[in-house]
PDB file of N, CA and C in Angstrom:
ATOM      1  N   UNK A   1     -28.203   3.767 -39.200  1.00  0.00           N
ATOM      2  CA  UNK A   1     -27.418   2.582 -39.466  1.00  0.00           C
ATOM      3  C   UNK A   1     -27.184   1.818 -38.168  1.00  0.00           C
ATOM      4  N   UNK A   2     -26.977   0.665 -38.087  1.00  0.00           N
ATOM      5  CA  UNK A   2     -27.295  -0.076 -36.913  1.00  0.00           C
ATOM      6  C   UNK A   2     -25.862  -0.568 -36.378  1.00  0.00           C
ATOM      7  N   UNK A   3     -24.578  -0.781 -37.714  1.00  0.00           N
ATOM      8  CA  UNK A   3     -23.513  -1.088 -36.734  1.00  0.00           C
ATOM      9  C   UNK A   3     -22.573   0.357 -37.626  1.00  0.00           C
ATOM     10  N   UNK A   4     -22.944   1.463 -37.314  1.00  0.00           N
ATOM     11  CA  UNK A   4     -22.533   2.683 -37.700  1.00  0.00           C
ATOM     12  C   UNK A   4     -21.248   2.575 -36.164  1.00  0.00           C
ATOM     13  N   UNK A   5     -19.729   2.734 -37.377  1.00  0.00           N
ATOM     14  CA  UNK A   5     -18.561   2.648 -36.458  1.00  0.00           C
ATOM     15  C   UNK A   5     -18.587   4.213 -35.496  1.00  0.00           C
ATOM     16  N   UNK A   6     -18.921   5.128 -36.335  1.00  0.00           N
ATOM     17  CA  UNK A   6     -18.757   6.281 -35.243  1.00  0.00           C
ATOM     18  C   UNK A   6     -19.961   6.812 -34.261  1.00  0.00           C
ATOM     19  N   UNK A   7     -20.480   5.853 -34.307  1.00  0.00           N
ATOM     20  CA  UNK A   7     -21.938   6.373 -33.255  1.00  0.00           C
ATOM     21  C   UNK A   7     -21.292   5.657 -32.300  1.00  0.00           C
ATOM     22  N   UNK A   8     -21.161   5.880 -30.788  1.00  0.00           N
ATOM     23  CA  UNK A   8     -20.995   5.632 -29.372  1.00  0.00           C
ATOM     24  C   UNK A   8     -21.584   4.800 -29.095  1.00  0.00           C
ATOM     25  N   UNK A   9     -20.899   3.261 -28.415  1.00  0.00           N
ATOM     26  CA  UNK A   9     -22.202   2.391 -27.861  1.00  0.00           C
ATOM     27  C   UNK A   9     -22.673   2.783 -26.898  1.00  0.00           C
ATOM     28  N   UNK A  10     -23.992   2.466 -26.948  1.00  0.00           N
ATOM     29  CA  UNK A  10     -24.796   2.683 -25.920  1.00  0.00           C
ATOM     30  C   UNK A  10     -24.188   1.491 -24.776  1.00  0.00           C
ATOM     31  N   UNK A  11     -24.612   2.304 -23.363  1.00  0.00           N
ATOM     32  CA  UNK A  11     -24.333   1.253 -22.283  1.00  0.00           C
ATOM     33  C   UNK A  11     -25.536   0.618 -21.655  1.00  0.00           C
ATOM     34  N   UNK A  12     -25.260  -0.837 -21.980  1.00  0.00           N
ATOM     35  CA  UNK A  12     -26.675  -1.948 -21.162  1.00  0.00           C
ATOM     36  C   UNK A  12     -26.615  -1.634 -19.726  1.00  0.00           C
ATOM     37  N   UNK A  13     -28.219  -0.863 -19.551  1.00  0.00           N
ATOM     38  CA  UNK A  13     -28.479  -0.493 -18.253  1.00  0.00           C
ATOM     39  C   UNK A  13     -29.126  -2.271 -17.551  1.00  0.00           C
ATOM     40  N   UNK A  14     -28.321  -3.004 -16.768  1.00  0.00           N
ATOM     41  CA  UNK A  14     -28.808  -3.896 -15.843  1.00  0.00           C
ATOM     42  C   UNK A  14     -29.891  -4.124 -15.020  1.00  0.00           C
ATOM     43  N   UNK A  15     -30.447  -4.771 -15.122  1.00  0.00           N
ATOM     44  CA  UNK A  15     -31.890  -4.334 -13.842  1.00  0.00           C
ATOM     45  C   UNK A  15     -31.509  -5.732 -12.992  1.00  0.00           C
ATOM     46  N   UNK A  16     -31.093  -5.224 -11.816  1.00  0.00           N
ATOM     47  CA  UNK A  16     -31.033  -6.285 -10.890  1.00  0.00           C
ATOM     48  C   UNK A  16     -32.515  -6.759 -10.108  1.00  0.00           C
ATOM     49  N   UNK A  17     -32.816  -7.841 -10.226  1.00  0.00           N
ATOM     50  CA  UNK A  17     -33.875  -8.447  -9.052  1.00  0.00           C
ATOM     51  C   UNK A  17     -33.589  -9.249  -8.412  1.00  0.00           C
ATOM     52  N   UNK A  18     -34.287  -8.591  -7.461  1.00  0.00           N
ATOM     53  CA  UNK A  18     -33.395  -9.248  -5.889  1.00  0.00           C
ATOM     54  C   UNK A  18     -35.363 -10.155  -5.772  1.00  0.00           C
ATOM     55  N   UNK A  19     -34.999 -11.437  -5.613  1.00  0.00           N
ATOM     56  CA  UNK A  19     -36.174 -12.284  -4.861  1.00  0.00           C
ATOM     57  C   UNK A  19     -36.702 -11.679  -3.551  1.00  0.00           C
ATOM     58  N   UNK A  20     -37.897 -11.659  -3.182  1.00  0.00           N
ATOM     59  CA  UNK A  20     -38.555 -11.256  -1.749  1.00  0.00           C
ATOM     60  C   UNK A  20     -37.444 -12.327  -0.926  1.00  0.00           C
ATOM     61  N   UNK A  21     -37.535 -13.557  -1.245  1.00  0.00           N
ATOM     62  CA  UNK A  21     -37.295 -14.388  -0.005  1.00  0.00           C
ATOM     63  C   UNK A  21     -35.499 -14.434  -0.115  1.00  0.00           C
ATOM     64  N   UNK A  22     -35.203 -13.292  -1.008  1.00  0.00           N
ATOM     65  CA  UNK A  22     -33.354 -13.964  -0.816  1.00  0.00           C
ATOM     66  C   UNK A  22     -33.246 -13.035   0.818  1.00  0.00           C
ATOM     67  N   UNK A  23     -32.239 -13.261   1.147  1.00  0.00           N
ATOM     68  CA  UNK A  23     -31.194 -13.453   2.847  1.00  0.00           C
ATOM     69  C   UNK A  23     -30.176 -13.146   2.626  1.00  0.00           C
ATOM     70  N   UNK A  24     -29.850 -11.661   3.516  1.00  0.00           N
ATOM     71  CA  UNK A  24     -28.934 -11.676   3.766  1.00  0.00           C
ATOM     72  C   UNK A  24     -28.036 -12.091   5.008  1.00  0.00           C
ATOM     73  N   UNK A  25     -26.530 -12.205   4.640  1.00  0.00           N
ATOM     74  CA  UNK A  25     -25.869 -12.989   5.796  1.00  0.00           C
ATOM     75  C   UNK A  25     -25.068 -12.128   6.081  1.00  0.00           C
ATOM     76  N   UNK A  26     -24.409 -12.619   7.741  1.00  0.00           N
ATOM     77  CA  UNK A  26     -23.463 -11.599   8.162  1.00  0.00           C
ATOM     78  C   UNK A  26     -22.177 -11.998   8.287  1.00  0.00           C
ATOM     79  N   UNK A  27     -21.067 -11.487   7.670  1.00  0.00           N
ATOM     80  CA  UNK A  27     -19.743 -12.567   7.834  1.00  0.00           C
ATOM     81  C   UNK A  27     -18.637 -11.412   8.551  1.00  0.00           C
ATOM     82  N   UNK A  28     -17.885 -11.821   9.429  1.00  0.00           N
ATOM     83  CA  UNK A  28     -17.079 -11.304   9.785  1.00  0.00           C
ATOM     84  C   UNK A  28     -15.185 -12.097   9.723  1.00  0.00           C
ATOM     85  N   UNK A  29     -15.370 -12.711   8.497  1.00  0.00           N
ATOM     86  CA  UNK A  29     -13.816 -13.534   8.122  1.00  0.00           C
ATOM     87  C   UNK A  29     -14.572 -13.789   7.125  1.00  0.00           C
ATOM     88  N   UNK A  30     -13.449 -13.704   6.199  1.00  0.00           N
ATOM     89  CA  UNK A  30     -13.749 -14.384   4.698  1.00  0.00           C
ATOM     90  C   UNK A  30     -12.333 -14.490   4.186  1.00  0.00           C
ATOM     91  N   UNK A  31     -12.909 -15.910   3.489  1.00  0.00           N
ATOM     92  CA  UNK A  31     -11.169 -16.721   3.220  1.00  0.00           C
ATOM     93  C   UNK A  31     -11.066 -16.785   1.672  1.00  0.00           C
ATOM     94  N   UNK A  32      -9.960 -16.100   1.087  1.00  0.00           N
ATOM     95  CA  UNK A  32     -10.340 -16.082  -0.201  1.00  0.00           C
ATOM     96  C   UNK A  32      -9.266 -17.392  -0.683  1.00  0.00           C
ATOM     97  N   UNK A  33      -9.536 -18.228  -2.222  1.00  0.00           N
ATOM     98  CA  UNK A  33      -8.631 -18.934  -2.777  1.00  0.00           C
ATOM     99  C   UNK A  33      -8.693 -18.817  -4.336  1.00  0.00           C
ATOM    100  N   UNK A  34      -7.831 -19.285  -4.802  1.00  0.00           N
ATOM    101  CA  UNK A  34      -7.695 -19.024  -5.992  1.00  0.00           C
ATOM    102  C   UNK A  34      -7.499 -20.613  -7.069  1.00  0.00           C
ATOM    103  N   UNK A  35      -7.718 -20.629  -8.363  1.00  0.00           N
ATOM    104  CA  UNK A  35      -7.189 -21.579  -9.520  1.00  0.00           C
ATOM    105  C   UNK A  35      -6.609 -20.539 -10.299  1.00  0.00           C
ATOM    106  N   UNK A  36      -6.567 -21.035 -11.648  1.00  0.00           N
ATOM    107  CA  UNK A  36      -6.327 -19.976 -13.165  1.00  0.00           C
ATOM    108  C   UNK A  36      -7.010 -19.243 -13.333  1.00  0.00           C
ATOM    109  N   UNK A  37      -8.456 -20.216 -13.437  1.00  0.00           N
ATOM    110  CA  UNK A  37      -9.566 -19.659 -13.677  1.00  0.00           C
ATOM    111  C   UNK A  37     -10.517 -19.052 -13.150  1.00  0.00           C
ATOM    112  N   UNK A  38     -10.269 -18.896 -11.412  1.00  0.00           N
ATOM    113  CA  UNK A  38     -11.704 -19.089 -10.607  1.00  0.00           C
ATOM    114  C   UNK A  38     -10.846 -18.000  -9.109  1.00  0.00           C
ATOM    115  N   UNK A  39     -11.247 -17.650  -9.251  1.00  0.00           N
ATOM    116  CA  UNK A  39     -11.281 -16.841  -7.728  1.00  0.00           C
ATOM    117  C   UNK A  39     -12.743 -17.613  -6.746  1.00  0.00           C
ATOM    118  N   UNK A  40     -12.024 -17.979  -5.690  1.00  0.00           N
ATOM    119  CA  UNK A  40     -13.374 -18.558  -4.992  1.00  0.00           C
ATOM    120  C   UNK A  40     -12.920 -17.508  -3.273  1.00  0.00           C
ATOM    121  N   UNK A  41     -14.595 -17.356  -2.902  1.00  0.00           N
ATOM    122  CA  UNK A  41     -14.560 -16.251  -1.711  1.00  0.00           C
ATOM    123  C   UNK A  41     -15.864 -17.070  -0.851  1.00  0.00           C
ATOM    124  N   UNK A  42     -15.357 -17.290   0.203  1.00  0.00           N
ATOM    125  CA  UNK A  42     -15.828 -17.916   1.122  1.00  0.00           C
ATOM    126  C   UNK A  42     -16.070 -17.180   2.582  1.00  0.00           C
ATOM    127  N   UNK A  43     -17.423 -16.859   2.684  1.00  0.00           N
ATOM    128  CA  UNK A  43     -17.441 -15.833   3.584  1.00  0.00           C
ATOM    129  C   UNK A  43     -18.359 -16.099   5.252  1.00  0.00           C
ATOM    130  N   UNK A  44     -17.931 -16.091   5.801  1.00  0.00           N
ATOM    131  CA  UNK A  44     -18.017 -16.976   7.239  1.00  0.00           C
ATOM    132  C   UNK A  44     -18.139 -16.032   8.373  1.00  0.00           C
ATOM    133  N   UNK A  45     -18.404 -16.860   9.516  1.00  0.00           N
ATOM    134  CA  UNK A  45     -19.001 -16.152  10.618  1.00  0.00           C
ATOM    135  C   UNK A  45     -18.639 -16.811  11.963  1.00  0.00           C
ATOM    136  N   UNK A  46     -17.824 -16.164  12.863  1.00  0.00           N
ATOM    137  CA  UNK A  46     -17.106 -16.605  13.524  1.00  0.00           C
ATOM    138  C   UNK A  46     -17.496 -15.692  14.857  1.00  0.00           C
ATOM    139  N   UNK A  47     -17.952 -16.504  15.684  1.00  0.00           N
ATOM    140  CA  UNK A  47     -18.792 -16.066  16.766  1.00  0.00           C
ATOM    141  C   UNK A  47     -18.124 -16.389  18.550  1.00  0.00           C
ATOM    142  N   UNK A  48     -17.551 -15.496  19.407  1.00  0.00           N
ATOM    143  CA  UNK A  48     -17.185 -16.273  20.532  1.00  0.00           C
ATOM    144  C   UNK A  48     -18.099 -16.835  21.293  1.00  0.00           C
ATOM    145  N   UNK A  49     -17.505 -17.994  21.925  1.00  0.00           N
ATOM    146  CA  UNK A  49     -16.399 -18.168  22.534  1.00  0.00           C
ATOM    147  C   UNK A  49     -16.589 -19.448  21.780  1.00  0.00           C
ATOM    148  N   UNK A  50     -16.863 -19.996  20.164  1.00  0.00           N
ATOM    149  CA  UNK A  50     -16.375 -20.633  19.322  1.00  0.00           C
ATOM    150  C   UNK A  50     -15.526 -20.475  18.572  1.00  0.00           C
ATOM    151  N   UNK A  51     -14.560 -21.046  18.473  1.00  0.00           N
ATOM    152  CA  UNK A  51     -13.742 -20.577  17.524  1.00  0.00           C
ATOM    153  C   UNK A  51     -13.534 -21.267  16.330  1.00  0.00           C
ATOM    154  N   UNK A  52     -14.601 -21.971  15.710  1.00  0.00           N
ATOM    155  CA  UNK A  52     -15.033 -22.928  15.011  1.00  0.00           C
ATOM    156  C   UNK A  52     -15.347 -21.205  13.856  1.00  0.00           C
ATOM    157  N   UNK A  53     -15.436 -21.340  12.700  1.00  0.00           N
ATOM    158  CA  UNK A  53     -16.048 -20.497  11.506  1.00  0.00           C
ATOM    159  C   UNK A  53     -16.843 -21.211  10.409  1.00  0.00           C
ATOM    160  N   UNK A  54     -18.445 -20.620  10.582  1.00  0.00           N
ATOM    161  CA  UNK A  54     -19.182 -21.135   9.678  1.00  0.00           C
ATOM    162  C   UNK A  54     -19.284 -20.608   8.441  1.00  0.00           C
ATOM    163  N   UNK A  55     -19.032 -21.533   7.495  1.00  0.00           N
ATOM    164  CA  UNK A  55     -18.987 -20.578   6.042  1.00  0.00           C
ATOM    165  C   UNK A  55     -20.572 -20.542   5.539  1.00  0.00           C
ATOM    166  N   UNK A  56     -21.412 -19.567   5.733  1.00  0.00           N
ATOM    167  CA  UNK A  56     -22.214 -18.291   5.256  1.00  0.00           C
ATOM    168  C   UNK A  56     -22.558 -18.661   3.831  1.00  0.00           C
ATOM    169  N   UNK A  57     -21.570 -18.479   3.106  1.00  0.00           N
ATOM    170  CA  UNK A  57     -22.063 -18.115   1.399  1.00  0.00           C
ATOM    171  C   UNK A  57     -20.432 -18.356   0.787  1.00  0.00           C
ATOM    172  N   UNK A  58     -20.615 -18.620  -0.398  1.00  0.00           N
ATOM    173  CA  UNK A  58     -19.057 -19.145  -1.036  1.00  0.00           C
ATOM    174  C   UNK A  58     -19.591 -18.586  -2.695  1.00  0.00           C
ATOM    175  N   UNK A  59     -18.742 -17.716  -3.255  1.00  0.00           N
ATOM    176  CA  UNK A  59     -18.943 -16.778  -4.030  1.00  0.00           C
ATOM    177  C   UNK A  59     -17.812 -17.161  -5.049  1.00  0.00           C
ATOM    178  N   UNK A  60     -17.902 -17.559  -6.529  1.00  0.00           N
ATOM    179  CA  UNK A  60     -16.943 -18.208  -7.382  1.00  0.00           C
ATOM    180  C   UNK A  60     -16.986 -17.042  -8.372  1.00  0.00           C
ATOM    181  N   UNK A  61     -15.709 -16.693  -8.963  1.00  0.00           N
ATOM    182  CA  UNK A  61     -16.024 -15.618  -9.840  1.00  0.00           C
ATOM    183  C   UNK A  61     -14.835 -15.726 -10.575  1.00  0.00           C
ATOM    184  N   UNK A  62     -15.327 -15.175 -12.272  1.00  0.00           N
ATOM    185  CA  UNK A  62     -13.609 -15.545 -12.847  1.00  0.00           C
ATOM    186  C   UNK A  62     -12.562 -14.299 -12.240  1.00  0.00           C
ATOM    187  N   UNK A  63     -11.648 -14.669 -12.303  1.00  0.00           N
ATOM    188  CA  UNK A  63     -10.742 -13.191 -11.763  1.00  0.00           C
ATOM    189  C   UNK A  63     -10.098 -11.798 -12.295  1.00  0.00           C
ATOM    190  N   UNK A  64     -10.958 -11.943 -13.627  1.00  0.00           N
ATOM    191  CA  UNK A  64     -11.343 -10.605 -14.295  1.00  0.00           C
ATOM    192  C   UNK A  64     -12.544  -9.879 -13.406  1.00  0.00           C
ATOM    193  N   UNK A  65     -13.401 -10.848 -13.159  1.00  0.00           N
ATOM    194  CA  UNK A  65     -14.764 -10.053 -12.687  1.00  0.00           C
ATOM    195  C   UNK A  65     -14.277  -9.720 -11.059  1.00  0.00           C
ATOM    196  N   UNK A  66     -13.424 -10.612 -10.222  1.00  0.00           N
ATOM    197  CA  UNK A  66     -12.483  -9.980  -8.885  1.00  0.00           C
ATOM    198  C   UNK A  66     -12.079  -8.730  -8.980  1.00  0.00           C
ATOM    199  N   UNK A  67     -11.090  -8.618 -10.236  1.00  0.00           N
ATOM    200  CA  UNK A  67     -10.446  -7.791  -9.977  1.00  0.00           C
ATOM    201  C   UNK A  67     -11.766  -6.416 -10.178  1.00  0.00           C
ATOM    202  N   UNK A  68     -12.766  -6.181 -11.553  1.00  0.00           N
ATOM    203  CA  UNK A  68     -13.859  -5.621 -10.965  1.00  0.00           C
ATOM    204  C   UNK A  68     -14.610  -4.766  -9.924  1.00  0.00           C
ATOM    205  N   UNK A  69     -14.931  -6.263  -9.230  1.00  0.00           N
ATOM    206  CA  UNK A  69     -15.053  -6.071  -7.826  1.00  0.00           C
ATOM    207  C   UNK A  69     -14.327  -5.360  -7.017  1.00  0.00           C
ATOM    208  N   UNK A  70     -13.238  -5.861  -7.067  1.00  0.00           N
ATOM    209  CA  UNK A  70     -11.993  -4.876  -6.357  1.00  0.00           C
ATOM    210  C   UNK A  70     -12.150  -3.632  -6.335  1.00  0.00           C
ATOM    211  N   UNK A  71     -12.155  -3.111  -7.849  1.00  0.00           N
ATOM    212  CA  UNK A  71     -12.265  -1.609  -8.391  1.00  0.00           C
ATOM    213  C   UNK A  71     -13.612  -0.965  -7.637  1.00  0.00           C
ATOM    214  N   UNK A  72     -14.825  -1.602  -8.049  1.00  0.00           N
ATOM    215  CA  UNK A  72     -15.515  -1.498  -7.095  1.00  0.00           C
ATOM    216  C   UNK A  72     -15.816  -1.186  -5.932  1.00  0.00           C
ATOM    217  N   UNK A  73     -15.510  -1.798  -5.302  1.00  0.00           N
ATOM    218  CA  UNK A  73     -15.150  -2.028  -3.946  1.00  0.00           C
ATOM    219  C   UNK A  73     -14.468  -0.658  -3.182  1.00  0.00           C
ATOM    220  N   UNK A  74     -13.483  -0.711  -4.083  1.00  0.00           N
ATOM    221  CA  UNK A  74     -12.599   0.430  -3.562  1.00  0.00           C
ATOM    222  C   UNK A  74     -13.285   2.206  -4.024  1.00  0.00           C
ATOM    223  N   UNK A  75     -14.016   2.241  -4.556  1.00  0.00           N
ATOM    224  CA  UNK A  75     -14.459   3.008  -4.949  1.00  0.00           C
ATOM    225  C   UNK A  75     -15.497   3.340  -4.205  1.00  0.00           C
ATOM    226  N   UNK A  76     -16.523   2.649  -3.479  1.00  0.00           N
ATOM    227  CA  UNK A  76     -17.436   2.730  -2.495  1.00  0.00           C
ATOM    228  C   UNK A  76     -16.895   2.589  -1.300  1.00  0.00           C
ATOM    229  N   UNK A  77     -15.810   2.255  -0.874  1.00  0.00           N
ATOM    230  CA  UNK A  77     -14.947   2.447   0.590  1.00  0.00           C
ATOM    231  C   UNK A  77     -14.526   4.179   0.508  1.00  0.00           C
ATOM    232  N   UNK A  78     -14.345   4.365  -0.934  1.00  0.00           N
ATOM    233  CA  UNK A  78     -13.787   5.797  -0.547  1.00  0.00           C
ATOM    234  C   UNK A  78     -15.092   6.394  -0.409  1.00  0.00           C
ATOM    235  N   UNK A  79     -16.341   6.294  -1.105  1.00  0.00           N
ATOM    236  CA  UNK A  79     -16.920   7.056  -0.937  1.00  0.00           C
ATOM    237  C   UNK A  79     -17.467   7.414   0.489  1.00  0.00           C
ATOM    238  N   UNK A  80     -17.704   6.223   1.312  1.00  0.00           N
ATOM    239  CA  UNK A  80     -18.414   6.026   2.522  1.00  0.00           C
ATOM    240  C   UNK A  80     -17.349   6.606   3.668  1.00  0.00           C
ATOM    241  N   UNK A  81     -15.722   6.271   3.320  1.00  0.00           N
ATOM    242  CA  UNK A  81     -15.063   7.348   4.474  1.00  0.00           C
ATOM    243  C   UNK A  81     -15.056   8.925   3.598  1.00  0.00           C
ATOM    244  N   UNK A  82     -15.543   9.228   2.717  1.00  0.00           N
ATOM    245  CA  UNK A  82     -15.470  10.843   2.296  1.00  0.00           C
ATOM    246  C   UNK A  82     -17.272  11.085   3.512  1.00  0.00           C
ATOM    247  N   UNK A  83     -17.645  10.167   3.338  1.00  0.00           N
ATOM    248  CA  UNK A  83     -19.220  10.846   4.381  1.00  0.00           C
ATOM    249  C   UNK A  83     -19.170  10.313   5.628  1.00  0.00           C
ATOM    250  N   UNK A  84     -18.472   9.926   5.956  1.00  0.00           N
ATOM    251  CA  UNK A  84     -18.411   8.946   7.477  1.00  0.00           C
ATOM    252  C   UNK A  84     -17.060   9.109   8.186  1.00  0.00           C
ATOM    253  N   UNK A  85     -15.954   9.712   7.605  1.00  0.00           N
ATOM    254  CA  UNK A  85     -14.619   9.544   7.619  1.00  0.00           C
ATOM    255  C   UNK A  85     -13.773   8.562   8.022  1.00  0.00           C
ATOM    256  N   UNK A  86     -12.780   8.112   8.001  1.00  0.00           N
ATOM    257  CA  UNK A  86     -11.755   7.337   7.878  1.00  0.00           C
ATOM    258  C   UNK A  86     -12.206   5.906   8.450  1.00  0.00           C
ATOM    259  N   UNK A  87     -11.803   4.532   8.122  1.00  0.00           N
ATOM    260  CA  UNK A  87     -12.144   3.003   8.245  1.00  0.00           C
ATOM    261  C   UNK A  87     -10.614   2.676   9.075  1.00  0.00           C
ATOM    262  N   UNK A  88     -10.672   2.310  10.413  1.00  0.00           N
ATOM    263  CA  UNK A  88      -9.729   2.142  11.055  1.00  0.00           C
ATOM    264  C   UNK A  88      -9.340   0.824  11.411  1.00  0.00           C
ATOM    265  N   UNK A  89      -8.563   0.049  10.607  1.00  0.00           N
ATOM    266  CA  UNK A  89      -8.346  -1.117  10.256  1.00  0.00           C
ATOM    267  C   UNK A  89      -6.886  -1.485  11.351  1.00  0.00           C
ATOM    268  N   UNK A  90      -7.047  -2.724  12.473  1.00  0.00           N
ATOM    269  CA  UNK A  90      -5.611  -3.132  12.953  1.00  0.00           C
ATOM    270  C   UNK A  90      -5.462  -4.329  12.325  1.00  0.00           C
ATOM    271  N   UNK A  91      -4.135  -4.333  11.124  1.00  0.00           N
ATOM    272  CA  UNK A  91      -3.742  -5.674  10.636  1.00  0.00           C
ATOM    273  C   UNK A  91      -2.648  -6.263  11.970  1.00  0.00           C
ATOM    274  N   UNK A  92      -3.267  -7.265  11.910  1.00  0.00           N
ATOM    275  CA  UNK A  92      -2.650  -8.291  13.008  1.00  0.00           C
ATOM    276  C   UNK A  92      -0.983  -8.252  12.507  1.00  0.00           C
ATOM    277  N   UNK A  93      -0.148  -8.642  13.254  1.00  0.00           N
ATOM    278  CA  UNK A  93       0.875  -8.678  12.896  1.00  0.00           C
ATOM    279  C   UNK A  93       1.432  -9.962  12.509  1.00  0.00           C
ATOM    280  N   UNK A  94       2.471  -9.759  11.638  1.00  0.00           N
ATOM    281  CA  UNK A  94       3.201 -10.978  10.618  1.00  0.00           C
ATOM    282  C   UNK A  94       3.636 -12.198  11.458  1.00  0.00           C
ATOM    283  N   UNK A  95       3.441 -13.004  11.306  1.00  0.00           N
ATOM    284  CA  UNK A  95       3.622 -14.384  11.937  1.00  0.00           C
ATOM    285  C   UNK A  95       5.376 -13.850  12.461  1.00  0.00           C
ATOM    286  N   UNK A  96       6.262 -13.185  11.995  1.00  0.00           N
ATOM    287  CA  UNK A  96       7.447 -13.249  12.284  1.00  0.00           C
ATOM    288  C   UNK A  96       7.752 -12.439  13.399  1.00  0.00           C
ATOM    289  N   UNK A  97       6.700 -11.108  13.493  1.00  0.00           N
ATOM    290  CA  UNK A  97       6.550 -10.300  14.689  1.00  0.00           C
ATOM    291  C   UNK A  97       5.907 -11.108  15.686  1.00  0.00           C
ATOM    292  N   UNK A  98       5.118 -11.624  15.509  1.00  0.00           N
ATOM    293  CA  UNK A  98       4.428 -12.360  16.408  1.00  0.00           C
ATOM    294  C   UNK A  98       5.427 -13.568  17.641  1.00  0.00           C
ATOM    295  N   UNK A  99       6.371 -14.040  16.914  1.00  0.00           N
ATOM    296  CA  UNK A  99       7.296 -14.911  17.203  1.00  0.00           C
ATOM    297  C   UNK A  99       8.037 -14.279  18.126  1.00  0.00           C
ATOM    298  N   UNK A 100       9.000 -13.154  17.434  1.00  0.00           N
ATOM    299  CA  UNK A 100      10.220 -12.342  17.311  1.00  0.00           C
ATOM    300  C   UNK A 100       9.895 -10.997  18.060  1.00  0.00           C
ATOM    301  N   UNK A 101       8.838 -10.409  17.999  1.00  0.00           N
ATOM    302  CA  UNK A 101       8.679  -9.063  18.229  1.00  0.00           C
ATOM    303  C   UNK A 101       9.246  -8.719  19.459  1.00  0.00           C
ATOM    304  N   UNK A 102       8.957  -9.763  20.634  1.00  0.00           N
ATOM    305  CA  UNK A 102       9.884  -8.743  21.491  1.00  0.00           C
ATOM    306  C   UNK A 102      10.993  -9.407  22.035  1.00  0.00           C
ATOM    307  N   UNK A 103      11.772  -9.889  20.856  1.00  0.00           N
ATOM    308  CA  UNK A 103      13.104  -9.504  21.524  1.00  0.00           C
ATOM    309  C   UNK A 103      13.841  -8.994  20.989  1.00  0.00           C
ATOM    310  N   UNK A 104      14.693  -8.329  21.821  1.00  0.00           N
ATOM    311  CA  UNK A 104      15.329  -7.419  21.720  1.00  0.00           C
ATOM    312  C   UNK A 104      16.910  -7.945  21.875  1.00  0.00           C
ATOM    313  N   UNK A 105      18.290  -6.979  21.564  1.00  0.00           N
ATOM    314  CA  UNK A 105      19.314  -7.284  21.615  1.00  0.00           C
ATOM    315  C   UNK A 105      19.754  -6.875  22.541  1.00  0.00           C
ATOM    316  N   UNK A 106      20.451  -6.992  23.450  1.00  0.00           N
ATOM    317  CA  UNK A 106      20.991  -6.446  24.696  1.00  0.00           C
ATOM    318  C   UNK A 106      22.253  -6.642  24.687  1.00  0.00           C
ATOM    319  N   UNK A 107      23.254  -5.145  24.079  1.00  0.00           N
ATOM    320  CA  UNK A 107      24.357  -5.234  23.877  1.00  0.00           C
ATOM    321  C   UNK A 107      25.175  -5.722  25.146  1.00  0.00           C
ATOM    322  N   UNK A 108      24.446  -5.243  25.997  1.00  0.00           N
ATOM    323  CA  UNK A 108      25.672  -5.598  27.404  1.00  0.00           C
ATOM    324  C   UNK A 108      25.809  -7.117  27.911  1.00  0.00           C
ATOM    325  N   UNK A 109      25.009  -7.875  27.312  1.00  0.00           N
ATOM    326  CA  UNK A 109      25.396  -9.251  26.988  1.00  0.00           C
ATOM    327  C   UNK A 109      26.855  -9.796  27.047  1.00  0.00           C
ATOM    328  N   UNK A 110      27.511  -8.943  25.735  1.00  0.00           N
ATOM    329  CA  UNK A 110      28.398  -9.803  25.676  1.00  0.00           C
ATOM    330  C   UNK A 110      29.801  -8.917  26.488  1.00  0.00           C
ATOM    331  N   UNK A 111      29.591  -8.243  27.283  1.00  0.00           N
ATOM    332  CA  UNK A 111      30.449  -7.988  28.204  1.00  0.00           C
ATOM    333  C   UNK A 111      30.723  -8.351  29.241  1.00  0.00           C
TER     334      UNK A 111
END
């Protein structure tokens, strides 16, 4: 039977083809933005002692298929630090540390 409710769907195996002549690019900043509908990812390359960033490739996707990706994503980061170990990431600090960070209070001020 062909739409038999208790038989398991089968899963559509994808065949990706990649063109001889597609290119890959190298981005080291990528600026993501958003609508309702559209997650847009803009991925750029920022080279010293320019500090100019060329956007590379710009990648539109609805934000069901982001979030996806995401899952994705995160799933092959773990795999690659389980064989490579740990991805050592410094997030820059918050515009407010950046400002603020070093100062300090100096109680003997007000004596």
């Amino acid at each position: 039977m062909p739409n038999d409710p208790n038989r398991p769907a089968k899963k559509k195996q994808v065949k990706l083809q990649i063109p001889p002549d597609v290119t890959a690019v190298y981005s080291n900043l990528a600026v993501l933005s958003s609508t309702k509908n559209e997650m847009v990812f803009n991925f750029a390359q920022m080279l010293p002692p320019d500090p100019r960033a060329k956007v590379q490739a710009r990648v539109v996707m609805s934000p069901q298929h982001a979030k996806l990706m995401l899952s994705s994503l995160q799933q092959n980061i773990e795999r690659y630090e389980a064989q490579h170990g740990k991805i050592e990431v410094n997030i820059p600090p918050s515009l407010a540390d950046q400002l603020f960070g070093n100062v300090s209070l100096d109680e003997d001020d007000d004596q």
